[in-house]
Protein backbone atom coordinates (compact mmCIF):
# COMPACT_ATOMS: atom_id res chain seq x y z
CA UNK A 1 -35.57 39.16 24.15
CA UNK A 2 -35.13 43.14 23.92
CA UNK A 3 -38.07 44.74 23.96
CA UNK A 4 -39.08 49.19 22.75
CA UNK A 5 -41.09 51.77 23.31
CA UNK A 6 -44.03 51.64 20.48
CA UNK A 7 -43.92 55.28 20.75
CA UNK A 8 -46.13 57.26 22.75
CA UNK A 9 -48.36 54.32 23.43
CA UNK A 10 -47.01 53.35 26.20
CA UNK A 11 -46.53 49.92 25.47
CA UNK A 12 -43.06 47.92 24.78
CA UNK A 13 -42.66 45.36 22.21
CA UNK A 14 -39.92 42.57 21.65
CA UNK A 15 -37.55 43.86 18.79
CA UNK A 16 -38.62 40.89 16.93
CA UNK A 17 -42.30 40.56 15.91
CA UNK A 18 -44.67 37.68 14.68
CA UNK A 19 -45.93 38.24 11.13
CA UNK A 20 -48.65 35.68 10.46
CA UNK A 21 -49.21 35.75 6.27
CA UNK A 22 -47.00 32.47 5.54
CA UNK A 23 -48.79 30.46 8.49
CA UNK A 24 -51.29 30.17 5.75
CA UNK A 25 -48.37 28.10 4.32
CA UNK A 26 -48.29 25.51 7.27
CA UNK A 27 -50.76 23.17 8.83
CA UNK A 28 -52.23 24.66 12.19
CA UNK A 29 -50.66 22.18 14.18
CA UNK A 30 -47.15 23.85 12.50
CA UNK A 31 -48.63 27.42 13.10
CA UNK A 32 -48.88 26.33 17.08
CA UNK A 33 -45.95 25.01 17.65
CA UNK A 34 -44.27 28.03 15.78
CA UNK A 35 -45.98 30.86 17.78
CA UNK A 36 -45.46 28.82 21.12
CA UNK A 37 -41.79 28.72 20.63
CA UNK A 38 -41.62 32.29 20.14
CA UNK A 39 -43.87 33.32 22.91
CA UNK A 40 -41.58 31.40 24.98
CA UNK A 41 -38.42 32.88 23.78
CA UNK A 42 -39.78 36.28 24.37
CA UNK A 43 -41.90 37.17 21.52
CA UNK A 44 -44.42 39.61 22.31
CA UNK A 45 -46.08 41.07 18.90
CA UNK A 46 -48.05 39.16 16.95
CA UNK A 47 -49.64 40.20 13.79
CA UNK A 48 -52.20 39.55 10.92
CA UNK A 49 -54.77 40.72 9.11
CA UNK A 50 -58.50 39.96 7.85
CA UNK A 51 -57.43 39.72 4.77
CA UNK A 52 -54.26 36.62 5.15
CA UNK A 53 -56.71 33.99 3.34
CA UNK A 54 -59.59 35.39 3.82
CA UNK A 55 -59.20 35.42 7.61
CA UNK A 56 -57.67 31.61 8.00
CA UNK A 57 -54.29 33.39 9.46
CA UNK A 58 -56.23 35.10 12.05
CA UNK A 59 -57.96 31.77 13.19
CA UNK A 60 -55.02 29.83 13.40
CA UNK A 61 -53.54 32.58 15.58
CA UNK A 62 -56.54 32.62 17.78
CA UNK A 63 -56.57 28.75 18.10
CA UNK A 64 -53.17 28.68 18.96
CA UNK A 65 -52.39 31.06 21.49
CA UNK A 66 -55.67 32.54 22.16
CA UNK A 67 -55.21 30.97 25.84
CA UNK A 68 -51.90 33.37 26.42
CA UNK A 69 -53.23 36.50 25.48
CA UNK A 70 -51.75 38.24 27.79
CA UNK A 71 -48.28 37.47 26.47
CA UNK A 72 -48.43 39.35 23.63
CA UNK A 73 -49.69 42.62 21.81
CA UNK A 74 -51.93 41.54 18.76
CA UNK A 75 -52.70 43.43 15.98
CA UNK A 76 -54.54 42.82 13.20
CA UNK A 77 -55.20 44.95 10.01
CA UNK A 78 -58.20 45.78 7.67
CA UNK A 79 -58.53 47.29 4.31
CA UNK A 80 -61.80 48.35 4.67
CA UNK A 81 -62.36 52.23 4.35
CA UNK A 82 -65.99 52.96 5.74
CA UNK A 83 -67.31 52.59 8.58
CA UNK A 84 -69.42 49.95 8.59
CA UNK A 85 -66.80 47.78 6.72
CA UNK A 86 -64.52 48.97 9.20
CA UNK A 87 -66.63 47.79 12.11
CA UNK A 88 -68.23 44.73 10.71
CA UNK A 89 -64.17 43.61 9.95
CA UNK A 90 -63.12 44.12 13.17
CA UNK A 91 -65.96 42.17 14.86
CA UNK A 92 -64.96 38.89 12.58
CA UNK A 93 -61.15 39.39 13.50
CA UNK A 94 -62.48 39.68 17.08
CA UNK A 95 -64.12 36.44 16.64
CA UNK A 96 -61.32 34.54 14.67
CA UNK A 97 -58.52 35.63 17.05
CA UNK A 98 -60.99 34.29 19.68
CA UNK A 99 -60.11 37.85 21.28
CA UNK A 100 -62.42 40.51 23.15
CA UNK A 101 -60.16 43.34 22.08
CA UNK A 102 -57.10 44.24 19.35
CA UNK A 103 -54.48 46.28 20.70
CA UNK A 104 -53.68 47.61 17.56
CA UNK A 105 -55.89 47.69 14.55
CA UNK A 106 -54.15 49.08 11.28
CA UNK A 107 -55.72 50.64 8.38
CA UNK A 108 -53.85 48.37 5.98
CA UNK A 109 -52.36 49.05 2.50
CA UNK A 110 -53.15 52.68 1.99
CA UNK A 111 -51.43 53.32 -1.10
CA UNK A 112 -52.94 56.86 -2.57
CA UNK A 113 -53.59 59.77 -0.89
CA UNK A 114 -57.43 59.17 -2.11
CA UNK A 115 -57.39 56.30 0.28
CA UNK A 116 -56.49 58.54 3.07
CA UNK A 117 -58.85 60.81 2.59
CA UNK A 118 -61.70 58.42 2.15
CA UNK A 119 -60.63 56.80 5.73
CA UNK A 120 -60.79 60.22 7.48
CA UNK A 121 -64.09 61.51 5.70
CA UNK A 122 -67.11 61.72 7.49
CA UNK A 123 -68.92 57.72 7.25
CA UNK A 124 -65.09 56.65 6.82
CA UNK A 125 -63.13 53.96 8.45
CA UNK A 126 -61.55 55.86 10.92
CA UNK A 127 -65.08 56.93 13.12
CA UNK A 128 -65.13 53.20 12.83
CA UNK A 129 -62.21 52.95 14.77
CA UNK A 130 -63.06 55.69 17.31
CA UNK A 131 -66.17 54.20 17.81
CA UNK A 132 -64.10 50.33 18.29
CA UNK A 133 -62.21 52.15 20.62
CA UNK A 134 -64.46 53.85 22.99
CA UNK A 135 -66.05 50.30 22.89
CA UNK A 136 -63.05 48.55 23.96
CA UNK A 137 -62.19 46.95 21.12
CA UNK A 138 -59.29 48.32 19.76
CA UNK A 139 -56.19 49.82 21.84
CA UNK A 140 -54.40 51.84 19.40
CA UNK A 141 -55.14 53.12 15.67
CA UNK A 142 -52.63 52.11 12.95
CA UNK A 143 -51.62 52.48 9.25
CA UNK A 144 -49.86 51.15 6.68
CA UNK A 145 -48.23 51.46 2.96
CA UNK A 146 -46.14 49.51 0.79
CA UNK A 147 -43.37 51.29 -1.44
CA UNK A 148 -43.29 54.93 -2.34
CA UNK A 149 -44.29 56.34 0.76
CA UNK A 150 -45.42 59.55 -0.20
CA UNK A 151 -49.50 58.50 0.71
CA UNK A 152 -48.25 57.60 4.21
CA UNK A 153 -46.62 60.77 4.80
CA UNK A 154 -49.74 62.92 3.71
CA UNK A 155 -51.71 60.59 5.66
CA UNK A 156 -49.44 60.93 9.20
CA UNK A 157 -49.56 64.66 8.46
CA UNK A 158 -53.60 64.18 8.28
CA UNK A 159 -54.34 62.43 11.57
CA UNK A 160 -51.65 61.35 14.40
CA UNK A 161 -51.81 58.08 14.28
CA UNK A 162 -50.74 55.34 17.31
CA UNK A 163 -48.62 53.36 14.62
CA UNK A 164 -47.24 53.01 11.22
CA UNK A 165 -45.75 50.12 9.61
CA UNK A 166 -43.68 49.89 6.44
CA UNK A 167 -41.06 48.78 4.51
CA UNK A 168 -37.74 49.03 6.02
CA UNK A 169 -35.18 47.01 4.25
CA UNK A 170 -31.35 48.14 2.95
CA UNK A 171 -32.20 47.32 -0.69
CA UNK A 172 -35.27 49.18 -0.84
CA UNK A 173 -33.85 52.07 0.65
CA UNK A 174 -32.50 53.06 -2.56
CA UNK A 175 -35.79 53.09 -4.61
CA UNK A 176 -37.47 54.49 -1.79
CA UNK A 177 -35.20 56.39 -0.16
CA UNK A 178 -37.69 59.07 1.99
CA UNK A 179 -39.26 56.00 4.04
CA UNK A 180 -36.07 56.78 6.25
CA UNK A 181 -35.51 60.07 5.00
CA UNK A 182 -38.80 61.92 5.69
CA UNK A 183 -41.69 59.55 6.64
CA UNK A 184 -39.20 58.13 9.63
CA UNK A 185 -38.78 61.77 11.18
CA UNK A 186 -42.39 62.86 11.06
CA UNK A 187 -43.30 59.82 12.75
CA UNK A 188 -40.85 60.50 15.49
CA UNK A 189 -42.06 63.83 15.35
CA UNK A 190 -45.45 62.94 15.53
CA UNK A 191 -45.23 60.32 18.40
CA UNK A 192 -46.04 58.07 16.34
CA UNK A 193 -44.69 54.23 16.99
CA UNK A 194 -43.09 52.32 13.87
CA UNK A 195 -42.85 48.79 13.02
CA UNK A 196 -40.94 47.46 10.63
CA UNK A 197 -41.62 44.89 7.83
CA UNK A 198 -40.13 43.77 4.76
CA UNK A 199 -36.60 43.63 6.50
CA UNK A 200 -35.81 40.82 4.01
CA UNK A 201 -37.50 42.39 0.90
CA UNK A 202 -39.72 40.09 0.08
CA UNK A 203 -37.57 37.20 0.49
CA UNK A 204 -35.53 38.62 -2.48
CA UNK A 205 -32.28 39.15 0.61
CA UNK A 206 -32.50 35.59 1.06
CA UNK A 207 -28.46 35.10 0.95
CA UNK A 208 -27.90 38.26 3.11
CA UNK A 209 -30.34 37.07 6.09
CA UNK A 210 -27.82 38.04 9.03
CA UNK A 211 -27.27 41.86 7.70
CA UNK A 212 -30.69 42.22 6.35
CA UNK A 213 -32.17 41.43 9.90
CA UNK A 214 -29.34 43.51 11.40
CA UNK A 215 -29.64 46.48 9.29
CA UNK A 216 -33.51 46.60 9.97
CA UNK A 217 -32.79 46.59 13.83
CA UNK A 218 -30.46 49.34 13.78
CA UNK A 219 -33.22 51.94 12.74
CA UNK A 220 -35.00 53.65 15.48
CA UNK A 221 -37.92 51.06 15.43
CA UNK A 222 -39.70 49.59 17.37
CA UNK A 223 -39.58 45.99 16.06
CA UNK A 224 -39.24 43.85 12.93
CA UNK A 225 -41.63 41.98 11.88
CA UNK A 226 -40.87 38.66 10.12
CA UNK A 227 -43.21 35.67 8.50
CA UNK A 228 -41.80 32.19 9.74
CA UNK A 229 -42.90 28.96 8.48
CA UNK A 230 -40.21 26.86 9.30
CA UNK A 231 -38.24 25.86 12.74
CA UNK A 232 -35.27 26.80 11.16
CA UNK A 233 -36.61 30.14 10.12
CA UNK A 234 -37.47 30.91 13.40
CA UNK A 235 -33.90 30.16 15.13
CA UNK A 236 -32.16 31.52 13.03
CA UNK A 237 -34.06 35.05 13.64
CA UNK A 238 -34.07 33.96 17.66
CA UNK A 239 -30.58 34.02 17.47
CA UNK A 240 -29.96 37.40 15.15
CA UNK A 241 -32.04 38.83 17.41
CA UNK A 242 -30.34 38.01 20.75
CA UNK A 243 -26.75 38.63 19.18
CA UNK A 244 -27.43 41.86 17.98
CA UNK A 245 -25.80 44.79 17.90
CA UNK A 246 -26.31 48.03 15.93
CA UNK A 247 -24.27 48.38 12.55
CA UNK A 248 -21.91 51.16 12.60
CA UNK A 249 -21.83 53.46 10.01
CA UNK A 250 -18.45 51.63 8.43
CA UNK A 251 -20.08 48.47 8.51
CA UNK A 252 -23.22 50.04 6.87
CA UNK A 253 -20.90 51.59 3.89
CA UNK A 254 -19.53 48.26 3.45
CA UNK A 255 -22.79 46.38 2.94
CA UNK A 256 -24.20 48.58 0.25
CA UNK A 257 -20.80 48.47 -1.21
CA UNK A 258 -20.70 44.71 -1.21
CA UNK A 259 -24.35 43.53 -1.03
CA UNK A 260 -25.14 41.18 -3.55
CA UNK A 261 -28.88 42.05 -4.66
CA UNK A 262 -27.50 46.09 -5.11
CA UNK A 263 -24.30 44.70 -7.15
CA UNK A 264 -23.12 46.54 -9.79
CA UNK A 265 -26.74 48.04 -10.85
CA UNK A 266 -28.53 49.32 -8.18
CA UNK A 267 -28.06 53.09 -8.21
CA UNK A 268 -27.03 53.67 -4.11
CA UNK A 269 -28.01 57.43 -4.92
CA UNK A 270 -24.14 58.31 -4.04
CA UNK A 271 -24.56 61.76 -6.33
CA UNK A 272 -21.34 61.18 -7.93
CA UNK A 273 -22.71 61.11 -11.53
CA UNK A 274 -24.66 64.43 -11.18
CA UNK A 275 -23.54 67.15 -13.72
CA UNK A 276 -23.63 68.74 -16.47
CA UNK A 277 -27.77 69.85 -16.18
CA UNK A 278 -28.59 65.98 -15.93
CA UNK A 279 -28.87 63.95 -12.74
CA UNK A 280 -29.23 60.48 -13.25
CA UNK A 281 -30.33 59.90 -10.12
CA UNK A 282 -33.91 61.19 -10.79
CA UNK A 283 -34.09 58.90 -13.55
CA UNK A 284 -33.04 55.82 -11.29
CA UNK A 285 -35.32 57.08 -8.54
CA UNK A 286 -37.93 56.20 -10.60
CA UNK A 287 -37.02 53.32 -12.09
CA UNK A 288 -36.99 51.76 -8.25
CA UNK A 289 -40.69 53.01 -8.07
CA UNK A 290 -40.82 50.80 -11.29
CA UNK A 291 -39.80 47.78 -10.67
CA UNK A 292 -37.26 48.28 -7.63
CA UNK A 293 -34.37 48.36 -10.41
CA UNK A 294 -34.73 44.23 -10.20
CA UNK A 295 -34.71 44.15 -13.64
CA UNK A 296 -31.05 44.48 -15.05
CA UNK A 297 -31.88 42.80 -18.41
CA UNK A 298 -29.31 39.94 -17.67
CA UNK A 299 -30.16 36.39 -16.40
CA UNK A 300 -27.61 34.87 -14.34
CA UNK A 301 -29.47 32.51 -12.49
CA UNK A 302 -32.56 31.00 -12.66
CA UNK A 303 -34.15 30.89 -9.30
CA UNK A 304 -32.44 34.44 -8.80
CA UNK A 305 -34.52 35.21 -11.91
CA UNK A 306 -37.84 34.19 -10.86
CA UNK A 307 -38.06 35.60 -7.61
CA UNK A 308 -37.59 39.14 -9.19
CA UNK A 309 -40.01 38.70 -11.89
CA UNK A 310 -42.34 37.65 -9.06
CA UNK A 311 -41.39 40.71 -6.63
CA UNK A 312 -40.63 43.80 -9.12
CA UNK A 313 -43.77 44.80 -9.37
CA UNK A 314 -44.89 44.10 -5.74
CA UNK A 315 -46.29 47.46 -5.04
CA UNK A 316 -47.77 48.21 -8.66
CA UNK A 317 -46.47 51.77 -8.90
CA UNK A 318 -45.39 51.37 -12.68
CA UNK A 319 -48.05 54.17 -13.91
CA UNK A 320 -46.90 56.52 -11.68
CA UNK A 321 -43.52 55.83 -12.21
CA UNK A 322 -44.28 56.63 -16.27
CA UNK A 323 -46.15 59.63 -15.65
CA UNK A 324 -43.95 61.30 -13.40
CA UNK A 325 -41.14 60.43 -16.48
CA UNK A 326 -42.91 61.47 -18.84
CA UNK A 327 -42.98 65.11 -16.63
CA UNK A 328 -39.35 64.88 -16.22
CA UNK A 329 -37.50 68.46 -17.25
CA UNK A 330 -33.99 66.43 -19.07
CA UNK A 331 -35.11 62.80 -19.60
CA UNK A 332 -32.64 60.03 -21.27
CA UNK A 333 -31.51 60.53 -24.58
CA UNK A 334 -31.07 57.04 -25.99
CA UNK A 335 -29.01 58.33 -28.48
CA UNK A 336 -26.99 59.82 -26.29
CA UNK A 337 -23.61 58.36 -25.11
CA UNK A 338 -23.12 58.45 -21.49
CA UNK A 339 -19.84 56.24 -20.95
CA UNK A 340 -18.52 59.42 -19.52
CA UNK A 341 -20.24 59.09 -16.15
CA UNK A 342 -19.26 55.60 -15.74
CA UNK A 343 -15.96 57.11 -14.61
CA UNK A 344 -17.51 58.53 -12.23
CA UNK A 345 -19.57 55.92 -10.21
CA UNK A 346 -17.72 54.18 -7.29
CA UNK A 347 -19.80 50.88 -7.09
CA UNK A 348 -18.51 49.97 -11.19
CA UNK A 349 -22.45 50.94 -12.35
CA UNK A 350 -22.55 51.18 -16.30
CA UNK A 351 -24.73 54.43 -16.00
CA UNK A 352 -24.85 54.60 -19.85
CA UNK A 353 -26.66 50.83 -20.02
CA UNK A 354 -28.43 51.26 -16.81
CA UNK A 355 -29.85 54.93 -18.36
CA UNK A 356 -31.26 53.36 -21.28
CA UNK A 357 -32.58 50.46 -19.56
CA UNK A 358 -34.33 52.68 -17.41
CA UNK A 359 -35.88 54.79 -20.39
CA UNK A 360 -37.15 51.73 -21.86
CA UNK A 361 -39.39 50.70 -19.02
CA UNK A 362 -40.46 53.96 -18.09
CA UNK A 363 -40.54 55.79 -21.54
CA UNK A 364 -44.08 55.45 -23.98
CA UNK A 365 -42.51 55.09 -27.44
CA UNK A 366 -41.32 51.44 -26.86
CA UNK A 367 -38.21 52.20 -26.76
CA UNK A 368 -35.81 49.27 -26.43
CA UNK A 369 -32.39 48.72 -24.94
């Protein structure tokens, strides 16, 4: 399997990495067999945190493949944001991964900039992890974030950290479109090695597995990281991963053109509706913070259906998203008629529906489409 650079760490990684949440979904003796086949194939990054079932992902890890630890680089990730917590998690993950050091310990899930700070303040997490490190029990110093990056990006600013994971997936991309646009450079800036997750979104790019995968690998990242539960799961990303080759920028023009989860209502931030003093882009921006612009007010299919009332609100950004509305300089006038920009959009959006769609979720009068 290909392996990267992990930025300045000097380590290398296989392009496709071992997420460990859904083997709380199998029996260990599935969970085994699962991470054996993929250390044989090449795997090299394995991943979990304290928190996957209360540590129960971190213990089948370490009974599985505890005995090839030298096969792999294993991280694991707390959300603990003192020092002692910090300290006092890493010694249980030590102990569960039946490990006598991490090579990568993240600070997991920092969502606000008030997390950040708290981390780097003096008694925070992260003299915790200086102090795991000088002891030998951590390699390298992580972070991560889900969503709206903007906490991540103060927080890389803040302190250079070894690593930073996120969300790199081509649907998101358009409801959080300075992951790849800001937070991607600064890292590279920085020195600072990325891993992706969320290459499928959640599961919700289920029917586009092939171009999902693909798409993730063709960002300057170090490696994906994917959850497998199944034997299937895990051949079928085997084989993406050893057939791979980077999308080209005419291939990557026709997939948001034709992808079926953007469709004919995700706003692909094209700028082709902006005029007039009104952008509707900055209204559709933050609908995505709102609910990822899953929810198109139409129910075509069931299953479909389900899966994006369980994942719209994934990253719970929905206040923010209302408040930073309700700030807006030209907001939606549901009055308004805006057929005239549907003219103008290339991928057949109705802007004037999808506006006031938008200004319902986000708006405080109750508004409704």
């Amino acid at each position: 399997m290909q392996s990267r650079k992990l930025g300045e760490t000097g380590v290398e990684v296989s392009v496709l990495g071992f997420g460990g949440f859904h083997l709380l979904e199998i029996p260990s003796a599935d969970a085994s067999r699962l991470l054996g086949t993929y250390l044989d194939r090449g795997g090299s990054y394995v991943e979990t945190a304290a928190s996957y079932g209360n540590g129960i992902s971190e213990r089948k890890i370490g009974a599985a493949v505890s005995h090839r630890r030298e096969e792999y680089t294993l991280a694991t990730k707390t959300t603990e944001r003192t020092k002692s917590g910090y300290l006092r998690e890493i010694d249980r993950s030590l102990k569960n991964l039946k490990t006598d050091r991490l090579d990568i310990a993240f600070m997991h899930a920092v969502q606000n900039v008030e997390a950040s700070e708290k981390i780097l303040a003096p008694g925070g997490a992260l003299e915790g992890a200086m102090e795991a490190k000088k002891a030998g029990k951590i390699r390298f110093i992580g972070i991560t974030g889900h969503g709206q990056p903007d906490a991540l990006i103060a927080a890389v600013r803040a302190y250079r950290y070894d690593v930073l994971m996120t969300g790199f997936n081509y649907f998101d991309r358009f409801n959080f479109p300075t992951i790849e646009g800001e937070l991607l450079p600064l890292c590279r800036d920085r020195g600072t090695g990325v891993l992706a997750m969320k290459a499928f979104g959640d599961g919700y790019l289920y029917r586009s597995a092939a171009p999902a995968l693909r798409y993730a690998l063709s960002l300057p990242v170090a490696s994906v990281v994917a959850g497998m539960n199944t034997d299937q799961m895990l051949e079928s990303n085997l084989a993406l991963v050893d057939s791979f080759v980077p999308m080209s920028q005419e291939e990557l023009s026709e997939l948001y053109r034709t992808a079926p989860e953007l469709g004919d209502y995700v706003c692909r931030l094209c700028d082709s509706c902006n005029g007039s003093g009104f952008d509707p882009q900055s209204v559709f921006l933050l609908e995505g913070m709102f609910d990822r612009q899953m929810d198109a007010e139409r129910v075509t299919d069931t299953a479909l259906y389900a899966l994006q009332e369980r994942l719209k609100f994934w990253f719970d950004q929905r206040d923010r998203a209302r408040t930073e509305y309700a700030a807006l300089r030209v907001k939606v006038d549901p009055e308004r008629d805006y057929r005239e920009l549907n003219r103008s959009c290339p991928y057949q959006i109705d802007i004037d529906r999808k506006l006031k769609i938008a200004h319902g979720k986000l708006s405080s009068d109750g508004y409704i489409y």
